[in-house]
C-alpha atoms as a PDB file:
ATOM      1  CA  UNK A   1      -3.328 -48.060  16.300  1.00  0.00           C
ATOM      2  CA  UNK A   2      -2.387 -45.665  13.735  1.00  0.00           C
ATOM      3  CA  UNK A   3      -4.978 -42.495  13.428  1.00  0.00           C
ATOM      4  CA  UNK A   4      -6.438 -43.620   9.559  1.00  0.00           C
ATOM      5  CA  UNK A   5      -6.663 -46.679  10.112  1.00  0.00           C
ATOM      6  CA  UNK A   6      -9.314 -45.699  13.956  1.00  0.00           C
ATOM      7  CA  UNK A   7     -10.682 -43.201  11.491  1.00  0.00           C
ATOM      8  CA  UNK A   8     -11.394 -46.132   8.691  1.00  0.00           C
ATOM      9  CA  UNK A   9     -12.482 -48.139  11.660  1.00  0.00           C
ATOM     10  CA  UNK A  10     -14.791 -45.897  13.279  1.00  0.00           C
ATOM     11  CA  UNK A  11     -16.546 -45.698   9.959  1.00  0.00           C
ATOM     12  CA  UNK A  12     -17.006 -49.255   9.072  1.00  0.00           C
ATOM     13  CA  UNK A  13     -18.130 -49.661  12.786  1.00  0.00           C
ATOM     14  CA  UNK A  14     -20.674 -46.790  12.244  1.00  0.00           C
ATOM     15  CA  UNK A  15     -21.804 -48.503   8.684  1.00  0.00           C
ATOM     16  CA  UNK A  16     -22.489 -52.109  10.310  1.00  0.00           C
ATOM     17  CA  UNK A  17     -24.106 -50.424  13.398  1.00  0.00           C
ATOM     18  CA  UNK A  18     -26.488 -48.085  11.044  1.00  0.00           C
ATOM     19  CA  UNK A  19     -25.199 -44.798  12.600  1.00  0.00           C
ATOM     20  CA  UNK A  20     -24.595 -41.626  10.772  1.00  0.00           C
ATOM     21  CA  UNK A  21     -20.885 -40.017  10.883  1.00  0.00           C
ATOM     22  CA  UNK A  22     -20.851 -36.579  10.893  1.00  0.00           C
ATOM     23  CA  UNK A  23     -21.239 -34.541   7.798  1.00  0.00           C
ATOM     24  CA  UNK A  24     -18.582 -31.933   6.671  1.00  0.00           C
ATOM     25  CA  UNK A  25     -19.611 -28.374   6.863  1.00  0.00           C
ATOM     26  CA  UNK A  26     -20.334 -27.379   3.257  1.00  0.00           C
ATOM     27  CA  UNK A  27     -21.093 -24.460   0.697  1.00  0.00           C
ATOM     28  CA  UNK A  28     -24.970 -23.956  -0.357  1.00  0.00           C
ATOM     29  CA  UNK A  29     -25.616 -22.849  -3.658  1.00  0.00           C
ATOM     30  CA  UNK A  30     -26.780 -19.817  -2.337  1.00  0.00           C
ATOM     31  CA  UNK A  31     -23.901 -18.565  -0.483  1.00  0.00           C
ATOM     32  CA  UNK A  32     -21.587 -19.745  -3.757  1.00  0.00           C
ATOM     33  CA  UNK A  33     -23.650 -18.208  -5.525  1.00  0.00           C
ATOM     34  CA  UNK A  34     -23.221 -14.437  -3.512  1.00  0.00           C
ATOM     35  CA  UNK A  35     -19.778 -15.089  -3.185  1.00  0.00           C
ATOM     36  CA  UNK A  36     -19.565 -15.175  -7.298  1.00  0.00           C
ATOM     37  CA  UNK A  37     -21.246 -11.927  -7.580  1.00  0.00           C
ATOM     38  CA  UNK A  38     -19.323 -10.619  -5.268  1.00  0.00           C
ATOM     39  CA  UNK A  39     -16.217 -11.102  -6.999  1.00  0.00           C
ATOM     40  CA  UNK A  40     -17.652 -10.401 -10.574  1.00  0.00           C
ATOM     41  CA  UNK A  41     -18.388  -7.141  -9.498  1.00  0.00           C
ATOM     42  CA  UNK A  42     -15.066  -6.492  -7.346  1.00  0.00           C
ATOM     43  CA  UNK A  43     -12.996  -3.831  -8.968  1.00  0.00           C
ATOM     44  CA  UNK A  44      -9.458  -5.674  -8.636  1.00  0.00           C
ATOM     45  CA  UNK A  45     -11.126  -8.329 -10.959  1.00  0.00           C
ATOM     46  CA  UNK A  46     -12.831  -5.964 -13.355  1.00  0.00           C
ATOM     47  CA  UNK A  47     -12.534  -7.753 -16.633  1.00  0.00           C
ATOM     48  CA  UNK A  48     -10.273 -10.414 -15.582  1.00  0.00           C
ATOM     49  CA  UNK A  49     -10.260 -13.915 -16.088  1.00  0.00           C
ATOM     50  CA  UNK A  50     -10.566 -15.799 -12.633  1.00  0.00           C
ATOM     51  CA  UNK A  51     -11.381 -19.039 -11.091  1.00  0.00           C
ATOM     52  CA  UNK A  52     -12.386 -19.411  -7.631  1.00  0.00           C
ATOM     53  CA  UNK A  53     -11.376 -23.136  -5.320  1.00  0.00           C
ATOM     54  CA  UNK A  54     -13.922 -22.947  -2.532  1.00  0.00           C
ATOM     55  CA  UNK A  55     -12.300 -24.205   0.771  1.00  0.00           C
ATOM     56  CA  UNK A  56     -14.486 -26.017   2.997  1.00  0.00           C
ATOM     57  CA  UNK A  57     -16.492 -23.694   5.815  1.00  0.00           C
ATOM     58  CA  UNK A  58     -15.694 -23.862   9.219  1.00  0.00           C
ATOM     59  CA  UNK A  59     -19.396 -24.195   9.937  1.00  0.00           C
ATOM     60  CA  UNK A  60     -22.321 -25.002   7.970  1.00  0.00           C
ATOM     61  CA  UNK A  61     -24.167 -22.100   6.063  1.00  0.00           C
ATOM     62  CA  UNK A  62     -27.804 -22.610   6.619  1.00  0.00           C
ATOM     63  CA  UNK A  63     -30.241 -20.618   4.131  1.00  0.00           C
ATOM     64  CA  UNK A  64     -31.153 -17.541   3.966  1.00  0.00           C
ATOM     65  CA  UNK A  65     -34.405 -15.613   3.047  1.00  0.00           C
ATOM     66  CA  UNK A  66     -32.002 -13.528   0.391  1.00  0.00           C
ATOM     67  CA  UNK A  67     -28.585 -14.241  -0.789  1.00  0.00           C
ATOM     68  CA  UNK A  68     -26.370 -13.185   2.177  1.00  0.00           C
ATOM     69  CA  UNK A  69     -24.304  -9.870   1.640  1.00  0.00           C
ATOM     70  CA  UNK A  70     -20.658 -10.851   1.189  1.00  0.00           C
ATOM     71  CA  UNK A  71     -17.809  -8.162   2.765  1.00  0.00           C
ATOM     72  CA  UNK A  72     -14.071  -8.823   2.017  1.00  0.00           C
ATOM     73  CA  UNK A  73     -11.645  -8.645   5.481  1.00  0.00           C
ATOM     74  CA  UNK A  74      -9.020  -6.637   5.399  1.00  0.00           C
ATOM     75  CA  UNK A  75      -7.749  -6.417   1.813  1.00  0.00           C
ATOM     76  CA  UNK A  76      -8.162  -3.997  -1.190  1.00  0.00           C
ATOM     77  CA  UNK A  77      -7.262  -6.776  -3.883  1.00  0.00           C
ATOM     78  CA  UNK A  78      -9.680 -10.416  -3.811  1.00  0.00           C
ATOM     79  CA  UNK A  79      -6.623 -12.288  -5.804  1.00  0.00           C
ATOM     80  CA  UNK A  80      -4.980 -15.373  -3.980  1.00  0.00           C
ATOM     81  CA  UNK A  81      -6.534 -16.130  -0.654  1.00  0.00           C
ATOM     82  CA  UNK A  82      -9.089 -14.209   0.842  1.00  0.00           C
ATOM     83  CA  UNK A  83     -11.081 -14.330   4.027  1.00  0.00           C
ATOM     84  CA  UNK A  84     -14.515 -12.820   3.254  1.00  0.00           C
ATOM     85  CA  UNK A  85     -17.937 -12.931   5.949  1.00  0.00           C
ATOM     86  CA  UNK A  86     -21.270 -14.034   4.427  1.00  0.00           C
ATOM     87  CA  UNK A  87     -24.314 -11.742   6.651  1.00  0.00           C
ATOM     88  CA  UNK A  88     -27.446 -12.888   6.289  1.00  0.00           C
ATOM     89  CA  UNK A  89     -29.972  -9.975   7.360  1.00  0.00           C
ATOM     90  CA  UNK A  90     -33.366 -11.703   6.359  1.00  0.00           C
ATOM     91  CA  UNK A  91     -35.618 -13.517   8.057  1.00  0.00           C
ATOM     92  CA  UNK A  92     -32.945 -15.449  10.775  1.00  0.00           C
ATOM     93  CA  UNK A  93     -29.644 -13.402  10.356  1.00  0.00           C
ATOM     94  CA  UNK A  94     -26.447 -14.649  10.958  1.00  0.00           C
ATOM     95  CA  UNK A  95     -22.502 -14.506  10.100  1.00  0.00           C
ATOM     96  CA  UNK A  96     -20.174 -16.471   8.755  1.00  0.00           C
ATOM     97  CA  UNK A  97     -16.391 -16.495   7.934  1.00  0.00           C
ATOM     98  CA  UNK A  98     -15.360 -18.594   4.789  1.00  0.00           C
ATOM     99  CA  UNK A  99     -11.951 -18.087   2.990  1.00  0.00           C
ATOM    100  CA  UNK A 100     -11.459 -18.687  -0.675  1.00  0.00           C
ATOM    101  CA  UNK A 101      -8.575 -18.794  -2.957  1.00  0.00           C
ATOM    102  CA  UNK A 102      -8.930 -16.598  -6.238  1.00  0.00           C
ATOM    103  CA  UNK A 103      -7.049 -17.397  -9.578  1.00  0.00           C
ATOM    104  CA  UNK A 104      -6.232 -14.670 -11.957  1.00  0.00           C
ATOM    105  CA  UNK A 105      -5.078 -15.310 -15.204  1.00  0.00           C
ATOM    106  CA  UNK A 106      -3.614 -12.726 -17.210  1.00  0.00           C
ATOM    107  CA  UNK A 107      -0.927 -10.556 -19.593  1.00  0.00           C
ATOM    108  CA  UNK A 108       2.127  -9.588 -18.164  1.00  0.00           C
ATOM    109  CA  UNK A 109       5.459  -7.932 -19.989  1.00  0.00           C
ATOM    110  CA  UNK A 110       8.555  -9.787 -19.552  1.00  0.00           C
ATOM    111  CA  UNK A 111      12.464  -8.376 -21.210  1.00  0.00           C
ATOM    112  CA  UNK A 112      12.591 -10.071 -25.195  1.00  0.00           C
ATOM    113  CA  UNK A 113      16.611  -9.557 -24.233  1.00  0.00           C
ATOM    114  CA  UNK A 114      19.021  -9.326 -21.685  1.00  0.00           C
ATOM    115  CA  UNK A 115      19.274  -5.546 -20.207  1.00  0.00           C
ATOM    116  CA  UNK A 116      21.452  -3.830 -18.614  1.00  0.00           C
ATOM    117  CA  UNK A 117      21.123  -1.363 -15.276  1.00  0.00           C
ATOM    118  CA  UNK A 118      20.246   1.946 -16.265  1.00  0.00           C
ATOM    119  CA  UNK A 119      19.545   1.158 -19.584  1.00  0.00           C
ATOM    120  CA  UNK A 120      16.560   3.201 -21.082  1.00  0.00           C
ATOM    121  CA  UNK A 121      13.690   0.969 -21.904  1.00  0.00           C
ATOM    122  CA  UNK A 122      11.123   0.950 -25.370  1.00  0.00           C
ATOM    123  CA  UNK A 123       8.363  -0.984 -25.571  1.00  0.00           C
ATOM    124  CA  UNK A 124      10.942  -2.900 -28.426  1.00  0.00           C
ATOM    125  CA  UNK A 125      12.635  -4.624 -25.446  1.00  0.00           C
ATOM    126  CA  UNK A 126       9.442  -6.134 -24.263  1.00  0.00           C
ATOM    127  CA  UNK A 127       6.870  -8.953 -24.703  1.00  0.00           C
ATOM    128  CA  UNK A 128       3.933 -10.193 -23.440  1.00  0.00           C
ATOM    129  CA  UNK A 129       4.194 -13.933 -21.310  1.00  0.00           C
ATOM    130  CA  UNK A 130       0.542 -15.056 -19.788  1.00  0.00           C
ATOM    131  CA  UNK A 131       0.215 -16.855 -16.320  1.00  0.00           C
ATOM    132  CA  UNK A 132      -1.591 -16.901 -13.184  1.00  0.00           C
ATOM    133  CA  UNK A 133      -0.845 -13.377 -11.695  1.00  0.00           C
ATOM    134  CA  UNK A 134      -1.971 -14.335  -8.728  1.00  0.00           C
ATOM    135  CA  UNK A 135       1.711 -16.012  -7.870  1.00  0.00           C
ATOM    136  CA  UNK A 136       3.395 -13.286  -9.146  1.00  0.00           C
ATOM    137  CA  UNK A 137       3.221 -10.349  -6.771  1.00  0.00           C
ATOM    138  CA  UNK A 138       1.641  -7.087  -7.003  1.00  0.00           C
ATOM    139  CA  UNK A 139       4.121  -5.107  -8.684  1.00  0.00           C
ATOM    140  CA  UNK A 140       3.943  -6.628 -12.082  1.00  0.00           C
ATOM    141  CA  UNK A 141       4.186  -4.266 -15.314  1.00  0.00           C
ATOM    142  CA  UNK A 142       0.528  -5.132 -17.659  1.00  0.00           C
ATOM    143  CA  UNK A 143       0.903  -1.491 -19.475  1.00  0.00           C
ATOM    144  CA  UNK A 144       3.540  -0.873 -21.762  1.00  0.00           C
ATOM    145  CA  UNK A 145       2.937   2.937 -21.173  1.00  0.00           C
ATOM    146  CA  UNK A 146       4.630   2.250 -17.754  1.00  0.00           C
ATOM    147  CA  UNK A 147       8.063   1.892 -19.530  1.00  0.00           C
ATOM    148  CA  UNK A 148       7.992   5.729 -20.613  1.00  0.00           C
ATOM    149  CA  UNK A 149      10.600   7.718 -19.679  1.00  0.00           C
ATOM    150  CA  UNK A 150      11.732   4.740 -17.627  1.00  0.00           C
ATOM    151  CA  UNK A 151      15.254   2.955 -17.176  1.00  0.00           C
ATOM    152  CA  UNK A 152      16.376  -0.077 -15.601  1.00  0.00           C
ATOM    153  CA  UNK A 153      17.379  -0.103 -11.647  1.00  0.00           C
ATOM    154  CA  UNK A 154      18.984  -3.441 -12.200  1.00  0.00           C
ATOM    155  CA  UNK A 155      20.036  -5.779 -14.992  1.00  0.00           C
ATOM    156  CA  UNK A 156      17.569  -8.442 -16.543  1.00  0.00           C
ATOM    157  CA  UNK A 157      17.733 -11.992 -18.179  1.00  0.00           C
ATOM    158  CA  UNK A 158      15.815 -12.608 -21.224  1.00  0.00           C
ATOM    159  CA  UNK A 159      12.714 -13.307 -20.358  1.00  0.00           C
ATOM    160  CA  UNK A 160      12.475 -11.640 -16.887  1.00  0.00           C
ATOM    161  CA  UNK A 161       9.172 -10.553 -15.826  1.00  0.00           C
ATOM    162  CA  UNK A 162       9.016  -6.775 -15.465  1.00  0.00           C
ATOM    163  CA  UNK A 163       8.020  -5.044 -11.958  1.00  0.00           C
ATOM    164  CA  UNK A 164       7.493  -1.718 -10.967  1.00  0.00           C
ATOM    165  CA  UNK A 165      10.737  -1.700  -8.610  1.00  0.00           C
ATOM    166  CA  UNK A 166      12.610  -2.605 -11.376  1.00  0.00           C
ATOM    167  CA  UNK A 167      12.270   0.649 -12.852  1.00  0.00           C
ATOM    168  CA  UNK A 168      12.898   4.368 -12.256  1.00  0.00           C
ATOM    169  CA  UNK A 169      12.937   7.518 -14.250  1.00  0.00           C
ATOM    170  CA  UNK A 170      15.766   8.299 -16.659  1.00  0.00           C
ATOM    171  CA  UNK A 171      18.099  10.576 -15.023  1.00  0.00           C
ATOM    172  CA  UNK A 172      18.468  13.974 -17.129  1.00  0.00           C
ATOM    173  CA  UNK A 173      21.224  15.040 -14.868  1.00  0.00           C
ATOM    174  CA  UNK A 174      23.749  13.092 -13.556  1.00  0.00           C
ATOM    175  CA  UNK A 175      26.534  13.929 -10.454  1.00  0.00           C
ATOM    176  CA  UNK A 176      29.063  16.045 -11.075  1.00  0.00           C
ATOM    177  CA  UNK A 177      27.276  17.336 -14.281  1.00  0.00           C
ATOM    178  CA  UNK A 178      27.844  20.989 -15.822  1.00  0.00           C
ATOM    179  CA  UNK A 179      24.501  22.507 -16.052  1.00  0.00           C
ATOM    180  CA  UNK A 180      22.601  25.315 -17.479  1.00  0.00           C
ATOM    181  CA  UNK A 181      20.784  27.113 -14.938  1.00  0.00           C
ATOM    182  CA  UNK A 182      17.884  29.658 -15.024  1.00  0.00           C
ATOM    183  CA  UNK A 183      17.000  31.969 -12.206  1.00  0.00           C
ATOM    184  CA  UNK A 184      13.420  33.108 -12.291  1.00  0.00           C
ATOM    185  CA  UNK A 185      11.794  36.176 -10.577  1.00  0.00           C
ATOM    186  CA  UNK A 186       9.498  37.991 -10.548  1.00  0.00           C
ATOM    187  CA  UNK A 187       9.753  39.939 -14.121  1.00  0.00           C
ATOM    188  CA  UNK A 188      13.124  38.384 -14.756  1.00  0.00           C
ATOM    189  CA  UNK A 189      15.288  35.577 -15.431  1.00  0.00           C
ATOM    190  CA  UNK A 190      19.210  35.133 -15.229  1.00  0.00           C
ATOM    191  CA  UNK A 191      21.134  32.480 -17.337  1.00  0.00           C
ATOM    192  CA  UNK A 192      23.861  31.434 -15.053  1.00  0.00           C
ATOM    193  CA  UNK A 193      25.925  27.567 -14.981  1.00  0.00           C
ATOM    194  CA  UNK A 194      26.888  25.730 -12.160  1.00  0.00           C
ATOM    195  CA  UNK A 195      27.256  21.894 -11.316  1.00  0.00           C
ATOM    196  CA  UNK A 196      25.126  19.280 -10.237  1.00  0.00           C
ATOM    197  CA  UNK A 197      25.077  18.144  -6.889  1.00  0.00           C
ATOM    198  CA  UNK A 198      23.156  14.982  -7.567  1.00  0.00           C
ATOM    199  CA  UNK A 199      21.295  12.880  -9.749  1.00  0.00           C
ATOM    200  CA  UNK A 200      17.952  13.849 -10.599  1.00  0.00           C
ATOM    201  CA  UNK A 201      14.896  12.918 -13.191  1.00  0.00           C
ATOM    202  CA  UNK A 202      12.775  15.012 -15.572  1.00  0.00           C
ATOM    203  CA  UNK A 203      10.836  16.943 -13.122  1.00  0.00           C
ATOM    204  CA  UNK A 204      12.559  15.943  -9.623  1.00  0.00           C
ATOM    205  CA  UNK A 205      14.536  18.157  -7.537  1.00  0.00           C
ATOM    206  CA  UNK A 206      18.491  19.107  -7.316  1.00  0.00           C
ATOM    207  CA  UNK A 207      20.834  20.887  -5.972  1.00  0.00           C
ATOM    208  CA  UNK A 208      23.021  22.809  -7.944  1.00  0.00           C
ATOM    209  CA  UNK A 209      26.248  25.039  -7.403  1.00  0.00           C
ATOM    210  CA  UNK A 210      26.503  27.723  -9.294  1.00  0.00           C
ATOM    211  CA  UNK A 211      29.575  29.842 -10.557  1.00  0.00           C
ATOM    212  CA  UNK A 212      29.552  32.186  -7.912  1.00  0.00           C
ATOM    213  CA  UNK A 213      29.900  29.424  -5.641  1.00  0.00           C
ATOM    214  CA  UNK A 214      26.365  29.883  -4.236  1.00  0.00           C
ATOM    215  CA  UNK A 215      24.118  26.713  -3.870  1.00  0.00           C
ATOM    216  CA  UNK A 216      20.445  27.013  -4.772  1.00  0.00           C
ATOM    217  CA  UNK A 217      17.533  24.252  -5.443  1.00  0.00           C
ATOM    218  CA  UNK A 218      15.602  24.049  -8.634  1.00  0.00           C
ATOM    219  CA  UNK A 219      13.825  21.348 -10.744  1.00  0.00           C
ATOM    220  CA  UNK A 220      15.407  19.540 -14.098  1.00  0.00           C
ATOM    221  CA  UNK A 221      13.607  20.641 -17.233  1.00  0.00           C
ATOM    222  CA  UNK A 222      15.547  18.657 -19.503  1.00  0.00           C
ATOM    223  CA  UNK A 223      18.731  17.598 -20.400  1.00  0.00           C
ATOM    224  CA  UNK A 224      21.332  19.454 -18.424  1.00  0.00           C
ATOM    225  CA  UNK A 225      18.977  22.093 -17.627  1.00  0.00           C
ATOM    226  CA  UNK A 226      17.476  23.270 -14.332  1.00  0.00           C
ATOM    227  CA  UNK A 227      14.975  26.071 -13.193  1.00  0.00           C
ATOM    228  CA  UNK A 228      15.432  27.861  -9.975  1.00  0.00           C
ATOM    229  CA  UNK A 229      12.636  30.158  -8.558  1.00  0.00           C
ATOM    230  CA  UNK A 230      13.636  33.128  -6.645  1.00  0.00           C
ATOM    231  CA  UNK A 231      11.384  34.513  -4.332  1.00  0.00           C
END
């Protein structure tokens, strides 16, 4: 005999002979209740728009004097699904585990145009697309201030949703480059040139060799331009 049809069979057998089949563990309105103001007051969901599908307990969640205090296991972000223990500590305490799945709805910035790698991005080359975020990682771009200073690491459809990985900061130096150096000391500074030893952002470090053949370490001020300080 197939397994649904002894299940369906058990039950009709427990219907004619008048005998109660076990009830499913289920949520009370008072746990549901904590576990909402829980996540309403979670800082990864700070003024977003969620909805929560409540998965069946493993165990039945009797009452509680007060609304159980709700922890989340082992995760910064309550988005997708989350395993979370309800503690009662009034009156007869106990613990629970209960899992929930979390949908977030929101913004996110996708390419208006197909881009190429290492092309430097403006907001212009964006728009906004809306969707659960929930499915669509961690890394997604929902500030247009993130595209500052910022070029592409690989090239993008139309379309494309925008991630942080996708991006890095637009080189000011490249390889090979002739640049101006300064030396800086202590009450002085020496305008020298030399060459770029790598590739290197607004900011980062590089190693440059200079005309007398010497190779020192300084930071890129701007374009083609590097500060080295001398001890």
């Amino acid at each position: 005999m197939k397994v649904q049809n002894l299940v369906l069979w058990l039950g009709f057998l427990c219907m004619s002979l008048n005998v109660a089949m076990p009830a499913q563990a289920a949520w009370t309105a008072q746990s549901k209740e904590a576990v909402n103001k829980f996540l309403k007051n979670h800082p990864s969901l700070e003024g977003r728009d969620f909805s929560v599908q409540w998965s069946e307990p493993r165990a039945n969640l009797p009452a509680c004097d007060k609304p159980p205090r709700v922890s989340l296991q082992s995760r910064d972000r309550a988005w997708g699904k989350i395993f979370l223990a309800l503690n009662c500590e009034e009156g007869r305490s106990w613990v629970r585990p209960v899992s929930v799945y979390v949908a977030v709805k929101g913004r996110y910035l996708v390419t208006n145009q197909a881009l190429r790698k290492g092309q430097a991005l403006s907001v212009a080359d964006l728009q906004w697309a809306e969707g659960d975020l929930t499915k669509m990682g961690d890394t997604l771009l929902e500030d247009p201030e993130q595209v500052k200073n910022m070029e592409l690491s690989r090239s993008l459809q139309a379309g494309t949703p925008l991630r942080l990985n996708d991006l890095k900061p637009i080189a000011v130096i490249k390889s090979g480059d002739q640049v101006r150096v300064t030396l800086l000391g202590k009450g002085f500074a020496i305008d020298t040139s030399g060459q770029a030893m790598s590739e290197a952002a607004l900011g980062s470090s590089v190693k440059v060799r200079i005309s007398d053949g010497k190779i020192v370490q300084g930071a890129a001020v701007s374009q083609g331009a590097v500060e080295v300080l001398i001890d």
